[in-house]
PDB file of N, CA and C in Angstrom:
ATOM      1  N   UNK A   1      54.971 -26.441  32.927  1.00  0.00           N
ATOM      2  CA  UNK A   1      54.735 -27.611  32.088  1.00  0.00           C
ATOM      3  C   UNK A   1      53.796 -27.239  30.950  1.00  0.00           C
ATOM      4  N   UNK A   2      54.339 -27.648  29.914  1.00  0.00           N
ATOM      5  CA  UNK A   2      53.659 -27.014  28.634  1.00  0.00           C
ATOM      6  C   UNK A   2      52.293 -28.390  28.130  1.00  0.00           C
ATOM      7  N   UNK A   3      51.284 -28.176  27.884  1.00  0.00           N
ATOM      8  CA  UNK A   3      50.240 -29.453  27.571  1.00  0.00           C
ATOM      9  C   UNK A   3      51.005 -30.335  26.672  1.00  0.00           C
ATOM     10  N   UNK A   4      50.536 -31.245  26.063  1.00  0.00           N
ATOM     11  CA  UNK A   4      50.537 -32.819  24.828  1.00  0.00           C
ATOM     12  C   UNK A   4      49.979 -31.818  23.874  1.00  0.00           C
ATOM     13  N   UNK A   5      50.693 -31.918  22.338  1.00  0.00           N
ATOM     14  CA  UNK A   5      50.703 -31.696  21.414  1.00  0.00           C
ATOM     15  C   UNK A   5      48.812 -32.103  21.170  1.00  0.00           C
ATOM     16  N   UNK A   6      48.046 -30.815  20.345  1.00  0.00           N
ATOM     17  CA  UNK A   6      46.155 -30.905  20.022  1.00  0.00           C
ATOM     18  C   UNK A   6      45.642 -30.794  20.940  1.00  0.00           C
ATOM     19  N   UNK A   7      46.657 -30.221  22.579  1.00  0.00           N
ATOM     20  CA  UNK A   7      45.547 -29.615  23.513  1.00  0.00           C
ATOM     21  C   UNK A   7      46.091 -27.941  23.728  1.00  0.00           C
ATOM     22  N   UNK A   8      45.408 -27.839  24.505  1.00  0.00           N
ATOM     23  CA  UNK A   8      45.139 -27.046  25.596  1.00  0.00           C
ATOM     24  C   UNK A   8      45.461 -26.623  27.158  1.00  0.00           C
ATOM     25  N   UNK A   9      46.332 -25.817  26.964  1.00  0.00           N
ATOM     26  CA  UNK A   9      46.256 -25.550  29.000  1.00  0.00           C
ATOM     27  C   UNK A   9      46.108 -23.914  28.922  1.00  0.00           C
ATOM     28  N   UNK A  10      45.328 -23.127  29.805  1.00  0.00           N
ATOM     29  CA  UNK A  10      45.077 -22.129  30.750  1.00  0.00           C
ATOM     30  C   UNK A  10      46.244 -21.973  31.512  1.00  0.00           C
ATOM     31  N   UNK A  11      47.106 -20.483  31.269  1.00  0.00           N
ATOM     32  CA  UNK A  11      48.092 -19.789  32.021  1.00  0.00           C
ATOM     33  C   UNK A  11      47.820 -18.886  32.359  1.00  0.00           C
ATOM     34  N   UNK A  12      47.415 -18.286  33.857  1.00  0.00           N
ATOM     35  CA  UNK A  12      47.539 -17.189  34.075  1.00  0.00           C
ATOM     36  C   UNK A  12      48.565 -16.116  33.763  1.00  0.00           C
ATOM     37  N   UNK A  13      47.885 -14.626  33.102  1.00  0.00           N
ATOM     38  CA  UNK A  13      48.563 -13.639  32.559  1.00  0.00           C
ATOM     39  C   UNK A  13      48.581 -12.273  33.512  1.00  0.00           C
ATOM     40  N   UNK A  14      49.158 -11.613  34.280  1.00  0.00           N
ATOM     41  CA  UNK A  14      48.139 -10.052  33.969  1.00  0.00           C
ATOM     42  C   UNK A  14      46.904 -10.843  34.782  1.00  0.00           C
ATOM     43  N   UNK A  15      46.242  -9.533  34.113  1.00  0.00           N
ATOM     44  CA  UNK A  15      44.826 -10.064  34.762  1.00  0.00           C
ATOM     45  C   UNK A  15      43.903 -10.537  33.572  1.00  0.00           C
ATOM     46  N   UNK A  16      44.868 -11.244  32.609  1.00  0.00           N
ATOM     47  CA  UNK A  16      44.396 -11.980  31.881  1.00  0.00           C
ATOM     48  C   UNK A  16      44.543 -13.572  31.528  1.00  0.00           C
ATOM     49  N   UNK A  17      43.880 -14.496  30.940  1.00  0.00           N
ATOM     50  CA  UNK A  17      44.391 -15.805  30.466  1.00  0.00           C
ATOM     51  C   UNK A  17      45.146 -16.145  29.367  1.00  0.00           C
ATOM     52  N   UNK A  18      45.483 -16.635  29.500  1.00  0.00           N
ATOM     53  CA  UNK A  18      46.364 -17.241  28.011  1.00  0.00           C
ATOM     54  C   UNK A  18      46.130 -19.199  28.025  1.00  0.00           C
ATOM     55  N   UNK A  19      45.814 -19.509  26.692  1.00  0.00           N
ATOM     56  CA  UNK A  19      45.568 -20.688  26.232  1.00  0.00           C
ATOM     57  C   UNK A  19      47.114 -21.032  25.297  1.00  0.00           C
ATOM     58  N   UNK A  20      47.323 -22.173  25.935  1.00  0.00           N
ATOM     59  CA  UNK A  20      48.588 -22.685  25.421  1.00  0.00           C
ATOM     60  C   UNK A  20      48.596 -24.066  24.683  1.00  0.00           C
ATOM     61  N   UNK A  21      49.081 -23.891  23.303  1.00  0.00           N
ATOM     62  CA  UNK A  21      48.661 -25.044  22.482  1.00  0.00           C
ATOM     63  C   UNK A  21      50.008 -25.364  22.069  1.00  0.00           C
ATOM     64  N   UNK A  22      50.684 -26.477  22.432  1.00  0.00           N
ATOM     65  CA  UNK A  22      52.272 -26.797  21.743  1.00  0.00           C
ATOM     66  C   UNK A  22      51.470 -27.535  19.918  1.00  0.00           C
ATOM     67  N   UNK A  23      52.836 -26.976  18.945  1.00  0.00           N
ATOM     68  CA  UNK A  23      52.400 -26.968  17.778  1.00  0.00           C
ATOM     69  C   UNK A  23      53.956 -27.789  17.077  1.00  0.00           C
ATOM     70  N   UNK A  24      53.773 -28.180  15.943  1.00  0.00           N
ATOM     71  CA  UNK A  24      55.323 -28.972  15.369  1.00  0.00           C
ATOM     72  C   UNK A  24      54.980 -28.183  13.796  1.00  0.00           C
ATOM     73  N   UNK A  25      55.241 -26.831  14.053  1.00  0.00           N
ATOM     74  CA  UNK A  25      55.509 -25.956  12.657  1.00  0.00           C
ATOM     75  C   UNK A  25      57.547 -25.749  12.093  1.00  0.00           C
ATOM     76  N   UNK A  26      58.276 -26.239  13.005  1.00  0.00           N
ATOM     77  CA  UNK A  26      59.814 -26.220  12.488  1.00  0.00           C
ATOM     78  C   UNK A  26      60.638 -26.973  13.418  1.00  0.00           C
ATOM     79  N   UNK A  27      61.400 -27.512  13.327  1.00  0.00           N
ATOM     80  CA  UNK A  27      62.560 -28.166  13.525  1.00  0.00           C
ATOM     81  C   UNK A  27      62.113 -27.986  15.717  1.00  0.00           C
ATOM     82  N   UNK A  28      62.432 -26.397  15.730  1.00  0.00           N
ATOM     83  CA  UNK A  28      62.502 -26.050  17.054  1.00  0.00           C
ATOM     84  C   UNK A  28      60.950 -26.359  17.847  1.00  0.00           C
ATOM     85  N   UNK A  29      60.226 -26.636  16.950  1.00  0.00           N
ATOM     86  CA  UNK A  29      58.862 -26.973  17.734  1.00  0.00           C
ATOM     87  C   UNK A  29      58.291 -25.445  18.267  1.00  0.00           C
ATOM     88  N   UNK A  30      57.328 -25.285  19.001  1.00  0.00           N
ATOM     89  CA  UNK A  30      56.772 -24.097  19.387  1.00  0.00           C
ATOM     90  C   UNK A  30      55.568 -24.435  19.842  1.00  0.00           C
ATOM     91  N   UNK A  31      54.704 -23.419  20.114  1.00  0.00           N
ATOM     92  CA  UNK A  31      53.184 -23.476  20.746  1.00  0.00           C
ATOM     93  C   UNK A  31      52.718 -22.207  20.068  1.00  0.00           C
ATOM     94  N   UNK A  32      51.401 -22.084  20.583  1.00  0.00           N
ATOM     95  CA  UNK A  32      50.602 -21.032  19.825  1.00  0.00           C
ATOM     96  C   UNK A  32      49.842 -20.740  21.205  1.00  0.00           C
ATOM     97  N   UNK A  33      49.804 -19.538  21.121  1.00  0.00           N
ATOM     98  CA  UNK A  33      49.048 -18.536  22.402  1.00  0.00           C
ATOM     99  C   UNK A  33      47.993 -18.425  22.224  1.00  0.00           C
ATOM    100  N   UNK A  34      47.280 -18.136  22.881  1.00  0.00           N
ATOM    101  CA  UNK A  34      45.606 -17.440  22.330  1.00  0.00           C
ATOM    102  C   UNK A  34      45.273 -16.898  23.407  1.00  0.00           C
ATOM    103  N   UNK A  35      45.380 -15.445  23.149  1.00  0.00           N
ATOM    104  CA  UNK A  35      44.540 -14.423  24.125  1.00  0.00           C
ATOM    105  C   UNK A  35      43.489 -13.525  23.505  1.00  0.00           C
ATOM    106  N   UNK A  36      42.810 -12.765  24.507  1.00  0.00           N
ATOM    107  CA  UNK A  36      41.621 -12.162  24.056  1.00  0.00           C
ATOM    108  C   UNK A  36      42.304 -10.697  23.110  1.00  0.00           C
ATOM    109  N   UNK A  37      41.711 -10.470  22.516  1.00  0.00           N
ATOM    110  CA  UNK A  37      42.467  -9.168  21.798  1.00  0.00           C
ATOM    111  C   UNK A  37      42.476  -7.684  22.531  1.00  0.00           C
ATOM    112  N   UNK A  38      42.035  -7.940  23.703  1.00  0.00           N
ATOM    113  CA  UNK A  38      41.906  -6.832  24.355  1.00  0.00           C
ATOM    114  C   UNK A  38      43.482  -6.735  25.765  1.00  0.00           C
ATOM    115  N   UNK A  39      43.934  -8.162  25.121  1.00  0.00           N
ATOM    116  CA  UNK A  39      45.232  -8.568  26.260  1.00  0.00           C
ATOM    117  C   UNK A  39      46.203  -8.555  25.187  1.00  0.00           C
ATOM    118  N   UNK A  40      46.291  -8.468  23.964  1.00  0.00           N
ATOM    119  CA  UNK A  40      47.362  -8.857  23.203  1.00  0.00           C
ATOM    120  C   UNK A  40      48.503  -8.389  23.069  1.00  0.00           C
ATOM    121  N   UNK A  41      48.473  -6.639  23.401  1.00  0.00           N
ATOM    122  CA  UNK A  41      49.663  -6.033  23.600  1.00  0.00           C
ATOM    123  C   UNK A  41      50.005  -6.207  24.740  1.00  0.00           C
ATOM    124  N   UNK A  42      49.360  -6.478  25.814  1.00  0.00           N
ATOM    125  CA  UNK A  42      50.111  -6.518  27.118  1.00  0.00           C
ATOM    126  C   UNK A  42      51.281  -8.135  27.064  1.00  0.00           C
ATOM    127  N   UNK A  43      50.452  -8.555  26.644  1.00  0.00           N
ATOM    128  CA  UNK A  43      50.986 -10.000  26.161  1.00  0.00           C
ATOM    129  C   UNK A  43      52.681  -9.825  25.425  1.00  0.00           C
ATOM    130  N   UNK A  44      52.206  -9.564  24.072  1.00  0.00           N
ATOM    131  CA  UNK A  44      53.030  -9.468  23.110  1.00  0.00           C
ATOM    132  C   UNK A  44      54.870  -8.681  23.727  1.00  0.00           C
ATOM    133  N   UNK A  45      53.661  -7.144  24.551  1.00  0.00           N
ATOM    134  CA  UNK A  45      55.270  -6.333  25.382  1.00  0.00           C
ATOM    135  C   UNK A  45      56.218  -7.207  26.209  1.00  0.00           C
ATOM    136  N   UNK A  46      55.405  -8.270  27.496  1.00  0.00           N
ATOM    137  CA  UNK A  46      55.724  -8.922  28.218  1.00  0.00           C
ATOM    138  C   UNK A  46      56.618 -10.302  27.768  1.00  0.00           C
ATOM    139  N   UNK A  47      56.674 -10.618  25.943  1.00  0.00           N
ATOM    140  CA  UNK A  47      57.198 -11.241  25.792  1.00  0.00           C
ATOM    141  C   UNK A  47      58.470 -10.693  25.247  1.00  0.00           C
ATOM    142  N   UNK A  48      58.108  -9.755  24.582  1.00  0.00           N
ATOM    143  CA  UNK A  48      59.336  -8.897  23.740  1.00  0.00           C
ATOM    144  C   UNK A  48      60.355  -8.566  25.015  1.00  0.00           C
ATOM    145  N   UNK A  49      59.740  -8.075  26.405  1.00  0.00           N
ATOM    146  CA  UNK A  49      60.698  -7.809  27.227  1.00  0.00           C
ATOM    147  C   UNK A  49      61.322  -9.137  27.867  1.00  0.00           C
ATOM    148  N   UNK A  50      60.829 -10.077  27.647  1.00  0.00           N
ATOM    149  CA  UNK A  50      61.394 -11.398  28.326  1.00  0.00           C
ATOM    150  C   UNK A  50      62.681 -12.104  26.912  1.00  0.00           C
ATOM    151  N   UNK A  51      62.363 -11.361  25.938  1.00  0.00           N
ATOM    152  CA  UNK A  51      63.399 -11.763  25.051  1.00  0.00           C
ATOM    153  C   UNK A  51      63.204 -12.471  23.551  1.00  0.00           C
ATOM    154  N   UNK A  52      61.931 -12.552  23.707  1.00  0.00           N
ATOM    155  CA  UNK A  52      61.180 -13.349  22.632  1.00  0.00           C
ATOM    156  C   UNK A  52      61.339 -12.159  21.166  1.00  0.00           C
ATOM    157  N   UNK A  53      61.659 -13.011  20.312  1.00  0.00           N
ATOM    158  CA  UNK A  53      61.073 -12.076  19.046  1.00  0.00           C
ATOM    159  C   UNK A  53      60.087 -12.586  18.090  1.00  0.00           C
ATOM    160  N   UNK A  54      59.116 -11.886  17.619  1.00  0.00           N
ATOM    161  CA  UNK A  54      58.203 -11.562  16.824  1.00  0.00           C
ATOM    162  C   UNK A  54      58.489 -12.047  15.318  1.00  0.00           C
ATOM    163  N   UNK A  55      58.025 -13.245  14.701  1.00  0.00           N
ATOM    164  CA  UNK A  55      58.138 -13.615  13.176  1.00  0.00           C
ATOM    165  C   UNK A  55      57.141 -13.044  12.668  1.00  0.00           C
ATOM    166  N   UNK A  56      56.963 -13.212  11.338  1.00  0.00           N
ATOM    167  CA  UNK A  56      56.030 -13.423  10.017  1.00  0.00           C
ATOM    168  C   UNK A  56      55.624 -14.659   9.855  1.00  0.00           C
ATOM    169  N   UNK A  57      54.444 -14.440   8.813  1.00  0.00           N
ATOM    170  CA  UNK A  57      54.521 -16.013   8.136  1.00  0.00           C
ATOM    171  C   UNK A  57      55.853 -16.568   7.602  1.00  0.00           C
ATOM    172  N   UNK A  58      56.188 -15.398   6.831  1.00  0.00           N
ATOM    173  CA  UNK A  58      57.133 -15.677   5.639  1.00  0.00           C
ATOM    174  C   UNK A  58      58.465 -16.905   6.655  1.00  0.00           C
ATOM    175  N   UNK A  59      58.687 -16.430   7.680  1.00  0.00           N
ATOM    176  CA  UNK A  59      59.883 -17.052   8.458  1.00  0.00           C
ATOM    177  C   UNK A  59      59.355 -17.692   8.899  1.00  0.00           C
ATOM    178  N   UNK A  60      58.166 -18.280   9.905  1.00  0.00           N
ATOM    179  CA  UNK A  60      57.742 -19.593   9.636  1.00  0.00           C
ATOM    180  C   UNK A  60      57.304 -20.507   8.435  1.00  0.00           C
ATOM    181  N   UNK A  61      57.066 -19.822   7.340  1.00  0.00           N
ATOM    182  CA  UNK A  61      57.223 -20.910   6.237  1.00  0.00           C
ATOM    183  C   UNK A  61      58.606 -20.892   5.837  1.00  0.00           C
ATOM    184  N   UNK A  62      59.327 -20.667   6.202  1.00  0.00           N
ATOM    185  CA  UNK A  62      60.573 -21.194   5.739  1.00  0.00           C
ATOM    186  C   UNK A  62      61.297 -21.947   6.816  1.00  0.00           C
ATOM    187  N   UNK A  63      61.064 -21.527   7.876  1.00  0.00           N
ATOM    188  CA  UNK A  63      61.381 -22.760   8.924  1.00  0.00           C
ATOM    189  C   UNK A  63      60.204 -24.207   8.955  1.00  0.00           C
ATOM    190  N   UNK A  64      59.395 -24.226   8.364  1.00  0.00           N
ATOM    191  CA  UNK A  64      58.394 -25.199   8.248  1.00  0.00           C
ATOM    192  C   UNK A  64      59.105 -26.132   7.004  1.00  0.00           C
ATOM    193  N   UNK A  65      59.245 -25.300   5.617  1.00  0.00           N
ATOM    194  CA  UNK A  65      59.595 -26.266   4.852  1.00  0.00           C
ATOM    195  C   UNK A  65      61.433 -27.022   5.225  1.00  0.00           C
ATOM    196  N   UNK A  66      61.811 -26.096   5.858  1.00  0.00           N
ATOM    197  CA  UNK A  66      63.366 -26.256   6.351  1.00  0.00           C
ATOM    198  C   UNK A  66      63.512 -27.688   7.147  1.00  0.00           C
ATOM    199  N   UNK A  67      61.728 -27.434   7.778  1.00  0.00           N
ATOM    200  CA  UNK A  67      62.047 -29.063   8.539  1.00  0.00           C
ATOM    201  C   UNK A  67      61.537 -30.200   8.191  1.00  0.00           C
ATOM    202  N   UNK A  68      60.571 -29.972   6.912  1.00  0.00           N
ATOM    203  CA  UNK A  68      60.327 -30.887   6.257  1.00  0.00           C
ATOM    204  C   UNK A  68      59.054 -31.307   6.205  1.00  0.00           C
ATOM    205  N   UNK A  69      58.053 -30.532   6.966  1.00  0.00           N
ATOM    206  CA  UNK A  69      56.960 -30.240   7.372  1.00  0.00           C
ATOM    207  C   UNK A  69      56.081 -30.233   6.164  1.00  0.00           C
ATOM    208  N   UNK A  70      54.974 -31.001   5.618  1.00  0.00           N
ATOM    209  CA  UNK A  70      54.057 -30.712   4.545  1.00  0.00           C
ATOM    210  C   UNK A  70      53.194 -29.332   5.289  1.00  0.00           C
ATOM    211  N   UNK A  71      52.558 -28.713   4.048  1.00  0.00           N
ATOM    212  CA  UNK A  71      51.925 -27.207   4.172  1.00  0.00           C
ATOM    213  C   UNK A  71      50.648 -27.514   4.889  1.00  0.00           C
ATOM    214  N   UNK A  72      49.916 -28.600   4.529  1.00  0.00           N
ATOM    215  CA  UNK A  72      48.845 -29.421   5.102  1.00  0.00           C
ATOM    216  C   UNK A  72      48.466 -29.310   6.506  1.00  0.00           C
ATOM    217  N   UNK A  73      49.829 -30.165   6.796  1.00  0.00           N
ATOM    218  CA  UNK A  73      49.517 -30.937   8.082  1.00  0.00           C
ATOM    219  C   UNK A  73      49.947 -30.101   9.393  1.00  0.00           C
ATOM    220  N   UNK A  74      49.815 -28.784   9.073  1.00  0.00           N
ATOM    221  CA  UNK A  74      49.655 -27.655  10.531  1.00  0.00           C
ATOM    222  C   UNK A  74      48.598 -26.666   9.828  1.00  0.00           C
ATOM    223  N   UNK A  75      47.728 -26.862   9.330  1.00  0.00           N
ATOM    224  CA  UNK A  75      46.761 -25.869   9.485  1.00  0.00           C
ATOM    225  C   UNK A  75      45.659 -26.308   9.779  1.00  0.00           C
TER     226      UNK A  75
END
């Protein structure tokens, strides 16, 4: 279960945490991670191997304005 959109939930990682923030940056919606930088590649591998791929800004600002999203109102 993913938190309410301006919070917060704690997922165990590894033998690390991960902070899970659901976010409304494009159409598909998403969340934002936050780990310590000393977990980030373990993180990052564990997602790449689960299937996930890796954007830019550039492709989230174009899926942001795609959905109609002011530049504002996600930062």
């Amino acid at each position: 279960d993913l938190p309410g959109e301006n919070t917060f939930s704690e997922y165990p990682f590894a033998s690390a945490k991960v902070l899970v923030s659901p976010v409304a940056r494009s159409k598909a919606r998403g969340f934002d991670l936050h780990v310590l930088t000393k977990d980030a590649k373990q993180l990052i591998s564990a997602l790449r191997d689960a299937g996930a791929e890796l954007s830019g800004e550039g492709a989230l600002e174009a899926h942001r304005i795609e959905a109609g999203i002011a530049g504002a109102e996600y930062e």
